[in-house]
PDB file of N, CA and C in Angstrom:
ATOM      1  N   UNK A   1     140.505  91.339  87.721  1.00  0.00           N
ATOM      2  CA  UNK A   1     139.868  90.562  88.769  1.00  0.00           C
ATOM      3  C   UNK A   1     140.779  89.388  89.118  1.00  0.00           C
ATOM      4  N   UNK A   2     140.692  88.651  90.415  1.00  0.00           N
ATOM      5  CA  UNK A   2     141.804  88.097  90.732  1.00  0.00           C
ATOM      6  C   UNK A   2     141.243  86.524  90.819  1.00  0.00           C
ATOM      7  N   UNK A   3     141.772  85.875  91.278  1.00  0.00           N
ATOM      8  CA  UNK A   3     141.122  84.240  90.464  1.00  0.00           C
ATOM      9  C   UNK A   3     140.715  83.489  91.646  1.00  0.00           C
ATOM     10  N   UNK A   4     140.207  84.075  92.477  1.00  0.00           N
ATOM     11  CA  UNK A   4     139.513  83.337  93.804  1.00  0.00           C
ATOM     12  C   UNK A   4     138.519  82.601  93.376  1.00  0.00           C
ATOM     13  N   UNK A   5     138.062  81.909  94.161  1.00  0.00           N
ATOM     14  CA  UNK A   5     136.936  81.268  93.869  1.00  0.00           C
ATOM     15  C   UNK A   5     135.750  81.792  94.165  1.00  0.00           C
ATOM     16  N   UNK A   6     134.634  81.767  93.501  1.00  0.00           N
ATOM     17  CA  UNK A   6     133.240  82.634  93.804  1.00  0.00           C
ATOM     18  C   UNK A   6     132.189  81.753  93.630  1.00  0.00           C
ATOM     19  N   UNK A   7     131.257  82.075  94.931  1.00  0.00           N
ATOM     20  CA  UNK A   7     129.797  81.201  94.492  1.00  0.00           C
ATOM     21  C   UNK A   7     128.782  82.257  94.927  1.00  0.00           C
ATOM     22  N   UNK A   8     127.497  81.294  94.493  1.00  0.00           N
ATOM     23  CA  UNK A   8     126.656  82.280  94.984  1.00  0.00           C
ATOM     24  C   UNK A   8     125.384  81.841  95.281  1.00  0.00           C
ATOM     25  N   UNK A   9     124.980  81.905  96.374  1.00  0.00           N
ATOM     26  CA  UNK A   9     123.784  81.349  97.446  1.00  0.00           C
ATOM     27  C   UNK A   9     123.066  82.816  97.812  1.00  0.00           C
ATOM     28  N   UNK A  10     122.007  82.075  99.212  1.00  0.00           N
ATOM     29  CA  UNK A  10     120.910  82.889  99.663  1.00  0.00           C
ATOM     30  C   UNK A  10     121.396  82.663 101.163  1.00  0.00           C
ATOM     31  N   UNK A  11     120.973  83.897 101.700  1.00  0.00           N
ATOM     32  CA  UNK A  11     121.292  84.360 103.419  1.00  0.00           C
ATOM     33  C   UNK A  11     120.234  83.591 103.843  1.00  0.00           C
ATOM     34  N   UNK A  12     120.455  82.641 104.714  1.00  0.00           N
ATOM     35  CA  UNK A  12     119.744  81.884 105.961  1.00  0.00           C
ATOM     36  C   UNK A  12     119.604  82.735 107.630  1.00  0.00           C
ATOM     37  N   UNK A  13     120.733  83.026 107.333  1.00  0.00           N
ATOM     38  CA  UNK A  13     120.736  83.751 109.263  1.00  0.00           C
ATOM     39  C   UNK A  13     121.617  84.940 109.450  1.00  0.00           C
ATOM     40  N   UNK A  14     121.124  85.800 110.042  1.00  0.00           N
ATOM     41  CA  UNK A  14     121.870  87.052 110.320  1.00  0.00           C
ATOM     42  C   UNK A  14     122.259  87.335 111.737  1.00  0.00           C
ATOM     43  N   UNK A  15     121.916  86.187 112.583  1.00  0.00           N
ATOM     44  CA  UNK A  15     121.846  86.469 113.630  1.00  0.00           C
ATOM     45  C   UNK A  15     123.278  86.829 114.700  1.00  0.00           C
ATOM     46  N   UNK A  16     124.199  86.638 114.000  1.00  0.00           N
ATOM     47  CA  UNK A  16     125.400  86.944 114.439  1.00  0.00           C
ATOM     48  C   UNK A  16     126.095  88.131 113.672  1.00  0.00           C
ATOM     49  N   UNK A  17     126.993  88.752 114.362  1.00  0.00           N
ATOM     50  CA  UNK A  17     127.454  90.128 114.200  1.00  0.00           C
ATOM     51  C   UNK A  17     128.409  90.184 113.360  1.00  0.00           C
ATOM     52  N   UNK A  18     128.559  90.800 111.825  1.00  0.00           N
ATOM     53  CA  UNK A  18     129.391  90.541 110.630  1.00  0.00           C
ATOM     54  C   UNK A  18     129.703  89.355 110.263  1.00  0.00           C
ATOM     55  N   UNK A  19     128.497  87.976 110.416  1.00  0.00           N
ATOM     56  CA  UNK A  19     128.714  87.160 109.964  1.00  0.00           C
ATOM     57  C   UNK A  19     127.325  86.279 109.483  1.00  0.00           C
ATOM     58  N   UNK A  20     126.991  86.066 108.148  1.00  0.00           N
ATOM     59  CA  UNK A  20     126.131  85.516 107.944  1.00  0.00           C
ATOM     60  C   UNK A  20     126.014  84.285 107.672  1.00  0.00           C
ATOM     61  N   UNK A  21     124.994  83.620 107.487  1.00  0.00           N
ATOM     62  CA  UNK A  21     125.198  81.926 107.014  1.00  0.00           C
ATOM     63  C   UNK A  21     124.065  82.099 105.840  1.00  0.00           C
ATOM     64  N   UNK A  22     125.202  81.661 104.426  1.00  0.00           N
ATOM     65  CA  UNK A  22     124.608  81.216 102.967  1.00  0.00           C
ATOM     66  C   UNK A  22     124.302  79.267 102.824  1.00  0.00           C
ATOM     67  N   UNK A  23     123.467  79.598 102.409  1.00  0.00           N
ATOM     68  CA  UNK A  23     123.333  78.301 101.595  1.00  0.00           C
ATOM     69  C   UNK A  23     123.269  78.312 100.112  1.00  0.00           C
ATOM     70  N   UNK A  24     124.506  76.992  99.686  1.00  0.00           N
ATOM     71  CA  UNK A  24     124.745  77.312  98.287  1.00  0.00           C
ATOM     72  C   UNK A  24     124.241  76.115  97.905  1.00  0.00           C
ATOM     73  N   UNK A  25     123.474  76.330  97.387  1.00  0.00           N
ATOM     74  CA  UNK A  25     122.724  74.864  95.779  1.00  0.00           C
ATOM     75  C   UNK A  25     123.309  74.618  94.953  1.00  0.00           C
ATOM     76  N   UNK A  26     123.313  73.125  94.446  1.00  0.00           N
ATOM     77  CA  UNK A  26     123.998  73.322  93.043  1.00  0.00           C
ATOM     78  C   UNK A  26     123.160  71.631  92.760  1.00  0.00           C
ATOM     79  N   UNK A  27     123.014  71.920  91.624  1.00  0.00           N
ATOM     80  CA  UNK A  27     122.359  70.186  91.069  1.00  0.00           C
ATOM     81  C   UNK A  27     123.434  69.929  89.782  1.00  0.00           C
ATOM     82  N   UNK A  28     123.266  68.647  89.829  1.00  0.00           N
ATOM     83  CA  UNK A  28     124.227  67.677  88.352  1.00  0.00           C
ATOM     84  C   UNK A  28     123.416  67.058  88.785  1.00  0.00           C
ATOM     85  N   UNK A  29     123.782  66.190  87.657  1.00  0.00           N
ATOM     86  CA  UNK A  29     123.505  64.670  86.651  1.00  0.00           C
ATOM     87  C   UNK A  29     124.532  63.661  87.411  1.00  0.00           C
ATOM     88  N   UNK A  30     123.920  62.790  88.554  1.00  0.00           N
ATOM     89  CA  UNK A  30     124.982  61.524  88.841  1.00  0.00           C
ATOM     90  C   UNK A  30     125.810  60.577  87.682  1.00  0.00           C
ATOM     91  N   UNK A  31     127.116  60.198  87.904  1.00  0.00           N
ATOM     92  CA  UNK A  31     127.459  60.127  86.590  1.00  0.00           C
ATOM     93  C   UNK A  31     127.241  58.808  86.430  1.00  0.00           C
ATOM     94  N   UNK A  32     126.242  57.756  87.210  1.00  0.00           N
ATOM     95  CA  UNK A  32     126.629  56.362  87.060  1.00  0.00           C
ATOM     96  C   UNK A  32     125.001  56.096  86.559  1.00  0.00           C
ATOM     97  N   UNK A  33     124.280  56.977  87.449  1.00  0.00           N
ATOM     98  CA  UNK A  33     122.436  56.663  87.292  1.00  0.00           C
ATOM     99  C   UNK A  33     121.720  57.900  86.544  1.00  0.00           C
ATOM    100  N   UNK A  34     122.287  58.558  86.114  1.00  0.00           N
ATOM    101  CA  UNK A  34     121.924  60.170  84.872  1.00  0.00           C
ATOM    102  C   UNK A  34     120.773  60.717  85.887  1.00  0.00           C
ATOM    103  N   UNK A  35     120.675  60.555  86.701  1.00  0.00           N
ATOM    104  CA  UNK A  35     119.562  61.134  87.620  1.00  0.00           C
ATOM    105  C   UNK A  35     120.344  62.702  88.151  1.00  0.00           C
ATOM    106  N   UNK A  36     119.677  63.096  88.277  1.00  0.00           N
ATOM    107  CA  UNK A  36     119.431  64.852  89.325  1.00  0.00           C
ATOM    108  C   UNK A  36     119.656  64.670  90.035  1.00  0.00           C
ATOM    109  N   UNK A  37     120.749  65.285  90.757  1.00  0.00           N
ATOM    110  CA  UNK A  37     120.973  65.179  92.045  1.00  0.00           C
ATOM    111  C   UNK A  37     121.082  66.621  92.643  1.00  0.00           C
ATOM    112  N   UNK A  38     120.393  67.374  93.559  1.00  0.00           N
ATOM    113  CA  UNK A  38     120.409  68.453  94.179  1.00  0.00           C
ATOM    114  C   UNK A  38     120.852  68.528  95.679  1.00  0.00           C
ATOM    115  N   UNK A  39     122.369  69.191  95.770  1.00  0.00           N
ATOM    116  CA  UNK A  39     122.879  68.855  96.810  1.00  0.00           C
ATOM    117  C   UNK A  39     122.868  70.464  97.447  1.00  0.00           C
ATOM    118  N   UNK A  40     122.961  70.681  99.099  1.00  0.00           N
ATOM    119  CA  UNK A  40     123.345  72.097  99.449  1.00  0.00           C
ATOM    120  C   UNK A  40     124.298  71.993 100.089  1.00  0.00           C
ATOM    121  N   UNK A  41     124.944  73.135 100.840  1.00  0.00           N
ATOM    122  CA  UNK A  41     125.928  73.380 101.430  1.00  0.00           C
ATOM    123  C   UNK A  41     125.788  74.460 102.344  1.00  0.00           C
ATOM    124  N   UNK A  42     125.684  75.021 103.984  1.00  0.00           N
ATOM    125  CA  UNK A  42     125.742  76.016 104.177  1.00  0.00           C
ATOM    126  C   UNK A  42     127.443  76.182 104.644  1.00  0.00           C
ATOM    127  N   UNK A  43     127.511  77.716 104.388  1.00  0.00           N
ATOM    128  CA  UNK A  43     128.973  78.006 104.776  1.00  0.00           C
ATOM    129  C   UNK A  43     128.459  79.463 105.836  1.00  0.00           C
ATOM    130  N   UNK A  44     129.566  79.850 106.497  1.00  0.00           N
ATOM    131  CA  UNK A  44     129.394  81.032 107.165  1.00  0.00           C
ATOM    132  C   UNK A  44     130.379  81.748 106.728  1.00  0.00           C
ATOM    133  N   UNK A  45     129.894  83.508 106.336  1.00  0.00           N
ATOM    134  CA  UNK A  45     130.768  84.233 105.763  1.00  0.00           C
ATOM    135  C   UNK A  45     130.674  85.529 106.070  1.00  0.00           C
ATOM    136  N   UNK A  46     132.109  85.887 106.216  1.00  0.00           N
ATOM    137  CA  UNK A  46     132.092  87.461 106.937  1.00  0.00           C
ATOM    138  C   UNK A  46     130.955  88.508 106.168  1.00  0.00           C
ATOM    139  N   UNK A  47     130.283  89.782 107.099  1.00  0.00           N
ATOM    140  CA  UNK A  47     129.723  90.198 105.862  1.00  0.00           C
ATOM    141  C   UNK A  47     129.930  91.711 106.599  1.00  0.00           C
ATOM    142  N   UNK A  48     130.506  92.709 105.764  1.00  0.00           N
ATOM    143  CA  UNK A  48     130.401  93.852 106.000  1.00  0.00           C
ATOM    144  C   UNK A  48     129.286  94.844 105.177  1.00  0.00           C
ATOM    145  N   UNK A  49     128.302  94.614 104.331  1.00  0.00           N
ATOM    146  CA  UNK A  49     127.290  94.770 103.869  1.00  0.00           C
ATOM    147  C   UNK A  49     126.386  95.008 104.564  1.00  0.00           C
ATOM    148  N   UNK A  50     125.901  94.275 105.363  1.00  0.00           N
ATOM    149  CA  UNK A  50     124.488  94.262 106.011  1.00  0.00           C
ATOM    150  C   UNK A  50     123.451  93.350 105.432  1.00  0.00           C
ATOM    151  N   UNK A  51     123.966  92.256 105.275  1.00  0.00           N
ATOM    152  CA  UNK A  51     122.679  91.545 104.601  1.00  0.00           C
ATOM    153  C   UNK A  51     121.440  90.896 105.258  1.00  0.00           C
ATOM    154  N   UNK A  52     120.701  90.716 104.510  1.00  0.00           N
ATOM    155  CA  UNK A  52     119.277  89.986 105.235  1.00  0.00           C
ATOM    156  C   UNK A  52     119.255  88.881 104.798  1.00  0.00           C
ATOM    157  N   UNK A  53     117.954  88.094 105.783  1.00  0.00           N
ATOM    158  CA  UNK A  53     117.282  86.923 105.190  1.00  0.00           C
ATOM    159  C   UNK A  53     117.115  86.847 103.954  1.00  0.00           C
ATOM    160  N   UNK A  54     117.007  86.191 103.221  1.00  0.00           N
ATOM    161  CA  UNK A  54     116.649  85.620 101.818  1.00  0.00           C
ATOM    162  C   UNK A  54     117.531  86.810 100.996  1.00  0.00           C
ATOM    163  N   UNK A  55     118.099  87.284 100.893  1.00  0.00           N
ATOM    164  CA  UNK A  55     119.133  87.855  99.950  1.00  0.00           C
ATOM    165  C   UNK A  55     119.838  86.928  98.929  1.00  0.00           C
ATOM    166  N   UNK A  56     120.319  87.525  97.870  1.00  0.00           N
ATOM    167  CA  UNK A  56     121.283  86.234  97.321  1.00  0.00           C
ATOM    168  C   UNK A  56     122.218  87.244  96.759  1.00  0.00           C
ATOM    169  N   UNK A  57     123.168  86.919  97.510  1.00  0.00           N
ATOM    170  CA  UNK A  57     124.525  87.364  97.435  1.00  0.00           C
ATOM    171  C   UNK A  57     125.491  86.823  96.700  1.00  0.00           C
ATOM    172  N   UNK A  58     126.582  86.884  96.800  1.00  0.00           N
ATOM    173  CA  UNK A  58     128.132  86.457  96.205  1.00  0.00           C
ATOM    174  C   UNK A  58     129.229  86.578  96.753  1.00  0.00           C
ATOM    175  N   UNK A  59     129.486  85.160  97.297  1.00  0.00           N
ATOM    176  CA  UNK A  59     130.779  85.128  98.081  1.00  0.00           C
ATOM    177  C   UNK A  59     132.218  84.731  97.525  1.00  0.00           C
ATOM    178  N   UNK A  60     133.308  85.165  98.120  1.00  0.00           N
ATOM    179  CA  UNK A  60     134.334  84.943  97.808  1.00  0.00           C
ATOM    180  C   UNK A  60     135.355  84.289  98.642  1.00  0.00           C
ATOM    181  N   UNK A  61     135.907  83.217  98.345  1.00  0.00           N
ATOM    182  CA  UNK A  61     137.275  83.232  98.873  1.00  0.00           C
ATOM    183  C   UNK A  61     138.290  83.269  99.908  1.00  0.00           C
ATOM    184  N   UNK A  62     138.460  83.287 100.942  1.00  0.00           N
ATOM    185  CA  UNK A  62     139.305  84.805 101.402  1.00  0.00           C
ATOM    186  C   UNK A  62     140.275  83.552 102.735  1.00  0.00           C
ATOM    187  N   UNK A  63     141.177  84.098 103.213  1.00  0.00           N
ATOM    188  CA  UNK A  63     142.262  83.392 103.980  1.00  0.00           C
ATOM    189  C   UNK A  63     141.280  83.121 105.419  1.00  0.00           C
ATOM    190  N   UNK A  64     141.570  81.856 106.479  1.00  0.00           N
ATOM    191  CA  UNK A  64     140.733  82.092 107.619  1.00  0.00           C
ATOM    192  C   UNK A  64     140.823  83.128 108.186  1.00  0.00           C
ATOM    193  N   UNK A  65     139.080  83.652 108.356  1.00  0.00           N
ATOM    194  CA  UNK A  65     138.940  84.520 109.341  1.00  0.00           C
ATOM    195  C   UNK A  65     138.672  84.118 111.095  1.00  0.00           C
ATOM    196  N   UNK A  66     137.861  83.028 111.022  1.00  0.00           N
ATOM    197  CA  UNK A  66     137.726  82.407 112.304  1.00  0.00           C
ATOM    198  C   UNK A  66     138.220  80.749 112.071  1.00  0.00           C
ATOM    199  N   UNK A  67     137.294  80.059 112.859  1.00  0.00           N
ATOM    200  CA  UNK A  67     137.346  78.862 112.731  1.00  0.00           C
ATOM    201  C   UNK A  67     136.154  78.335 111.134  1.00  0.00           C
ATOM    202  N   UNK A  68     135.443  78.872 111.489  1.00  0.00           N
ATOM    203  CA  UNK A  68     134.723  78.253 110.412  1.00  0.00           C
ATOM    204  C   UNK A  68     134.350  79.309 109.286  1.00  0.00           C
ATOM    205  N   UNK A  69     134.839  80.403 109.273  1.00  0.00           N
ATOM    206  CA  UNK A  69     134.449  81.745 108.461  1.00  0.00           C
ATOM    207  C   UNK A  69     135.649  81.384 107.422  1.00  0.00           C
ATOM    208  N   UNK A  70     135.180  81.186 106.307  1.00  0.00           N
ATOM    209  CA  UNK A  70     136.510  81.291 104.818  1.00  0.00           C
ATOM    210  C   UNK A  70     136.450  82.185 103.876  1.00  0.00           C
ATOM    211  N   UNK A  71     134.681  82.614 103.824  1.00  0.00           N
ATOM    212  CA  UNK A  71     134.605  83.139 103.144  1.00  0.00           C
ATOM    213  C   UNK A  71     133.836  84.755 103.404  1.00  0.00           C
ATOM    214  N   UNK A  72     133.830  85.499 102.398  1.00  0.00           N
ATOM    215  CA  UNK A  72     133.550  87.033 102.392  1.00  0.00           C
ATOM    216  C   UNK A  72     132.313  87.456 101.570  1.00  0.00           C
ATOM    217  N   UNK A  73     131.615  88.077 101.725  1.00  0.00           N
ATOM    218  CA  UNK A  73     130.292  87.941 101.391  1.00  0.00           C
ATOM    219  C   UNK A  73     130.693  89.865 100.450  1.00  0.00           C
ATOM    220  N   UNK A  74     130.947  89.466  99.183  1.00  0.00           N
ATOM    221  CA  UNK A  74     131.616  90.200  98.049  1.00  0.00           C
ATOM    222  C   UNK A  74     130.306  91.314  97.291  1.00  0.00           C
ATOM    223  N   UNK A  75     129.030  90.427  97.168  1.00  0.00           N
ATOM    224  CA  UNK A  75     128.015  91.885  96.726  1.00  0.00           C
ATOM    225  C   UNK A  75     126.783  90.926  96.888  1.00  0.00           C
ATOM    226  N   UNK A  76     125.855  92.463  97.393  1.00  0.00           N
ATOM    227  CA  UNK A  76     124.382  91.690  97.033  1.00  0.00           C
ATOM    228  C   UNK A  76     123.665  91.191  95.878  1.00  0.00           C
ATOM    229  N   UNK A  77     123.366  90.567  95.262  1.00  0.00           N
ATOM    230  CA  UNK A  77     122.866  90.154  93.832  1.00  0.00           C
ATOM    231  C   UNK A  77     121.786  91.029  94.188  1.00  0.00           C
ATOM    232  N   UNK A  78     120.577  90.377  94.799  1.00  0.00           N
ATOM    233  CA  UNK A  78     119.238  90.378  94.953  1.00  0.00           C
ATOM    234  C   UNK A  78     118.773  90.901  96.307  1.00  0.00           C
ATOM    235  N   UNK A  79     118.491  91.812  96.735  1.00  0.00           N
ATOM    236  CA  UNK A  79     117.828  91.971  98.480  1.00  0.00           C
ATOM    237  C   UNK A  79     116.763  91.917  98.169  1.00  0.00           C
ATOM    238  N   UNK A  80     116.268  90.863  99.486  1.00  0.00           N
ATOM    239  CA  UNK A  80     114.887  90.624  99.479  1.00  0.00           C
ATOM    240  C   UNK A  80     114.091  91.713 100.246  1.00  0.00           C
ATOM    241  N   UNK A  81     113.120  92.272  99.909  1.00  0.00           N
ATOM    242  CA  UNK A  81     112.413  92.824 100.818  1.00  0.00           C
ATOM    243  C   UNK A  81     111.391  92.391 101.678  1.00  0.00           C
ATOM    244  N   UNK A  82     111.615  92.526 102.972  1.00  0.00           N
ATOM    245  CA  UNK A  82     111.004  91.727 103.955  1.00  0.00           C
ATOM    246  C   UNK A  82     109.915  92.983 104.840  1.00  0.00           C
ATOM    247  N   UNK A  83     108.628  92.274 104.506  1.00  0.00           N
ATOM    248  CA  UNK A  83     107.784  92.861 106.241  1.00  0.00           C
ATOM    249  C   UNK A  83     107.643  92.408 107.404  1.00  0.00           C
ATOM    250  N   UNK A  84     107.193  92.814 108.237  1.00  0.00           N
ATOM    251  CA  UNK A  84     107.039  91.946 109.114  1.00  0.00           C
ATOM    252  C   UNK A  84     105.748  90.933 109.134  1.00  0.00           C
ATOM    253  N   UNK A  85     105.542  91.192 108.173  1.00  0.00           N
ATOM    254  CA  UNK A  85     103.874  89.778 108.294  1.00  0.00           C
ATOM    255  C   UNK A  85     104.218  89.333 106.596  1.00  0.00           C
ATOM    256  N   UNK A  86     105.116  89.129 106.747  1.00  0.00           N
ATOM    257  CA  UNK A  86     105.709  88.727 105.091  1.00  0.00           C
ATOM    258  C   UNK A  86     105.373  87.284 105.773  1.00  0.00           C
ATOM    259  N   UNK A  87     104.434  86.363 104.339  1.00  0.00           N
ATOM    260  CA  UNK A  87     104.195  85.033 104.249  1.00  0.00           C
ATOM    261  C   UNK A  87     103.582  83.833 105.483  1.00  0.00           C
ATOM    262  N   UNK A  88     102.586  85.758 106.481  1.00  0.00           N
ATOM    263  CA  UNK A  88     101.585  85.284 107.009  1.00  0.00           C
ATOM    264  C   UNK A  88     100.135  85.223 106.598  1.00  0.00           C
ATOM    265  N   UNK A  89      99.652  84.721 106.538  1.00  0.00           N
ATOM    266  CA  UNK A  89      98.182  84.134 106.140  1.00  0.00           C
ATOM    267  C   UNK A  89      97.121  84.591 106.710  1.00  0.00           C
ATOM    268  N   UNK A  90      96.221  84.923 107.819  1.00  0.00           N
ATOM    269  CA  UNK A  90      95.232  85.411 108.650  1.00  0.00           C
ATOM    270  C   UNK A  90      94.210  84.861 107.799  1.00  0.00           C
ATOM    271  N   UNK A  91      93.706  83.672 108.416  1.00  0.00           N
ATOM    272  CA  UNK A  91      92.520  83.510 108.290  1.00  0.00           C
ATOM    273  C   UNK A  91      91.425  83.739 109.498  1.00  0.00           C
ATOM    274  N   UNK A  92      90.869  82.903 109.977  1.00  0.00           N
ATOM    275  CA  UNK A  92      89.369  83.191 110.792  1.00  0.00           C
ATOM    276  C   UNK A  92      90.281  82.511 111.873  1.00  0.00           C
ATOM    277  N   UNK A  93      90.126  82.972 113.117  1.00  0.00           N
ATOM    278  CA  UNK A  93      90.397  82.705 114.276  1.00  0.00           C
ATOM    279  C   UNK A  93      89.755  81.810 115.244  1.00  0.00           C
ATOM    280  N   UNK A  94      90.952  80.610 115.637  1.00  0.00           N
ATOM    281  CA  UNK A  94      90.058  79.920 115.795  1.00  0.00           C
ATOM    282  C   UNK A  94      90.857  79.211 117.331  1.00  0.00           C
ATOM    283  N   UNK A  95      89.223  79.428 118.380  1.00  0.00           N
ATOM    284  CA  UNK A  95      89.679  79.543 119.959  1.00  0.00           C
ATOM    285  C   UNK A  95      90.129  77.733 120.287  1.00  0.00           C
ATOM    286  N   UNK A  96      91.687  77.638 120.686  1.00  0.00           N
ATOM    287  CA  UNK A  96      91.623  76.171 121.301  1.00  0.00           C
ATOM    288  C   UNK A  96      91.499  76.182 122.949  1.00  0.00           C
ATOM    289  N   UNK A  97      90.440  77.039 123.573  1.00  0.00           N
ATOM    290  CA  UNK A  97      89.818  77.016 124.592  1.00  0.00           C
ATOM    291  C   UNK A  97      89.111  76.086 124.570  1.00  0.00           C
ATOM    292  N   UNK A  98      88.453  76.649 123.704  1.00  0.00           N
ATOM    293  CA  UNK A  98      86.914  75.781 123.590  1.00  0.00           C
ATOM    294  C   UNK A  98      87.128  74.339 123.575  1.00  0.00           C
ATOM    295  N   UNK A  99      86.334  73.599 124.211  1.00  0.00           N
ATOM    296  CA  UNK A  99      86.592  72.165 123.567  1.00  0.00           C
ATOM    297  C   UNK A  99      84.679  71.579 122.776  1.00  0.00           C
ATOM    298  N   UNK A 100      84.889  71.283 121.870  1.00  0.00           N
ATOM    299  CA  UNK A 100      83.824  70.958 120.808  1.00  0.00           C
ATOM    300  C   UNK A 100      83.073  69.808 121.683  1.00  0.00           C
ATOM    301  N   UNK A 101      83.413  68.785 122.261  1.00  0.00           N
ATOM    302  CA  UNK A 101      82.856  67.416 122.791  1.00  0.00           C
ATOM    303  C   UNK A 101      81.663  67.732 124.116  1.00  0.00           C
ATOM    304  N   UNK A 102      82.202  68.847 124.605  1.00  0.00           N
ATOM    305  CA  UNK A 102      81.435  69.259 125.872  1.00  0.00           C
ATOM    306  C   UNK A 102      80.341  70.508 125.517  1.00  0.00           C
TER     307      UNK A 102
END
């Protein structure tokens, strides 16, 4: 294996064509106040995979591809499986026709 650098985040957007946008997390310990600090980063990275929303992948490395593309989107860790009414709710329906006062 060759000594690039590798991280590894979750797919935010697919909405562009062989190119996705990760966001990578990472928390430490500030070194002056020992507090938590949780910082992110999104990057955009080529992807010949096919990845989705909420995936968490593993990127690599790689020489510029565009202006802002550096990196290569190397394997899926995790695919999320998505429906289409994934982390909708349906409760009781409720008309804002109506107005209550009248």
């Amino acid at each position: 294996m060759n000594q690039r650098r590798r991280m590894t985040g979750f797919v935010t957007s697919n909405k562009m064509t062989k190119t996705v946008v990760v966001e990578i997390t990472r928390s430490y310990r500030h070194p002056l106040y020992k507090k938590v600090v949780h910082s992110s980063k999104r990057v955009k990275a080529h992807d010949e995979l096919g990845c989705q929303i909420g995936d968490e992948v593993k990127l690599v490395a790689s020489k510029p591809i565009s202006r802002e593309k550096h990196w290569v989107v190397e394997s899926i860790i995790k695919r999320e499986i998505r429906t289409e009414d994934a982390g909708v709710e349906t409760t009781a329906a409720v008309d804002l026709d109506e107005n209550p006062g009248e």
